[in-house]
Protein backbone atom coordinates (compact mmCIF):
# COMPACT_ATOMS: atom_id res chain seq x y z
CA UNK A 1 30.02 35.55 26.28
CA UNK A 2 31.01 33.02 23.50
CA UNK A 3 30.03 32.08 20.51
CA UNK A 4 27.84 28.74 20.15
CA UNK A 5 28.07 27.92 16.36
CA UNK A 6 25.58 25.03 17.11
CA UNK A 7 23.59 27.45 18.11
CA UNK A 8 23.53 29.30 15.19
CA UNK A 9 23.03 26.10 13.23
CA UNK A 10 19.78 25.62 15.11
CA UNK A 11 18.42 28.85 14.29
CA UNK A 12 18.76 28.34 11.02
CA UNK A 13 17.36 25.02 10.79
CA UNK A 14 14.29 26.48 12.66
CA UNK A 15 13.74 29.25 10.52
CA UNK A 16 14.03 27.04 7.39
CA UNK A 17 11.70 24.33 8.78
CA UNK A 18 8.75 27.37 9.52
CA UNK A 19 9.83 29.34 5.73
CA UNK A 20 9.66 25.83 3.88
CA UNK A 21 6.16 24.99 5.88
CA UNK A 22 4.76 28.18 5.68
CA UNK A 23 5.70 28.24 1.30
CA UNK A 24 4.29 24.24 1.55
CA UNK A 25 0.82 26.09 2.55
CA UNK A 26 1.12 28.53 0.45
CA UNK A 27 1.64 26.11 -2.65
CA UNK A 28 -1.44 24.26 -1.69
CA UNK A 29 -3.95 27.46 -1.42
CA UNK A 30 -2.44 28.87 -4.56
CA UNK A 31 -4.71 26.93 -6.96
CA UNK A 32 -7.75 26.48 -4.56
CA UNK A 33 -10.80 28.67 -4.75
CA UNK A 34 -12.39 30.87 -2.01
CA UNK A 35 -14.80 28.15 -0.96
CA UNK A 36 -12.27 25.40 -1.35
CA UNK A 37 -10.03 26.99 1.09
CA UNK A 38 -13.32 27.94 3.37
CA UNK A 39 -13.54 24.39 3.14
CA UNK A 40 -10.20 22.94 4.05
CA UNK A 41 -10.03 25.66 7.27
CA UNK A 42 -13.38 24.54 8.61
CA UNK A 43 -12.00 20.80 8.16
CA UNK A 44 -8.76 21.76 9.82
CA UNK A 45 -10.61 23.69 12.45
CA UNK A 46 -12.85 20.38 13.13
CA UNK A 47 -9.77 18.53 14.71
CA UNK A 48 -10.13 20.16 17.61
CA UNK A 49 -13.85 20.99 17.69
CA UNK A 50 -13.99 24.27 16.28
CA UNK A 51 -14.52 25.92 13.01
CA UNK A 52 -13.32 27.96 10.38
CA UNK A 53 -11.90 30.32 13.10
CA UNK A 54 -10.32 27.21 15.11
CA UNK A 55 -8.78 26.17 11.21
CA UNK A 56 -7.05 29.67 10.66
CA UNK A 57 -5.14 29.50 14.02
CA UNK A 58 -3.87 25.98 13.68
CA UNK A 59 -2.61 26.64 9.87
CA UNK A 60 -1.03 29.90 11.17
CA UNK A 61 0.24 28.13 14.14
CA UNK A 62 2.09 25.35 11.74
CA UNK A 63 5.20 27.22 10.87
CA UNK A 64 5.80 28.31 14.09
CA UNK A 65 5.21 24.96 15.64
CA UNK A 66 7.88 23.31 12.76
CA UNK A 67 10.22 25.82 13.28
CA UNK A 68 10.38 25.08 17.40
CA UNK A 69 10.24 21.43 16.99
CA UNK A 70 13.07 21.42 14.53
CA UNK A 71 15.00 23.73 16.89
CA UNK A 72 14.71 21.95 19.69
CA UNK A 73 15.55 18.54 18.27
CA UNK A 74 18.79 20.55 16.79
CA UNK A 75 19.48 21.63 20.18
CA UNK A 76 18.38 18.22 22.16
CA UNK A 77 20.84 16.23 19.42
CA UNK A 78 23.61 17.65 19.30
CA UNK A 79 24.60 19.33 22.50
């Protein structure tokens, strides 16, 4: 087995893109209020015709969704 520096380099890229989106949301609940962040989950969960509930998945999902994307246009680029 070899070793694939690019990817390595992709990894970390991925795991930056989900750490820096994951602190972004972070950052942005930090000064908000229970029912302010109620609020903005039930919004988020509205795009795609669910609630709350629906809201707390996609935000959850968000890191892990950057941190694939960014992978795999690492990956798609430069091999």
């Amino acid at each position: 087995m070899s070793y694939d520096e690019n990817d390595d380099n992709a990894k970390i890229a991925g795991a930056t893109a989900g750490v820096t989106t994951a602190g972004g949301i972070g950052a942005l609940a930090a000064g908000a209020s229970a029912a302010e962040i109620a609020t903005m989950l039930a919004t988020t969960g509205t795009l795609v015709g669910g609630g709350m509930a629906a809201g707390v998945g996609i935000v959850a999902a968000a890191p892990l969704a950057a941190a694939g994307l960014v992978y795999g246009a690492w990956k798609l680029l430069t091999d």
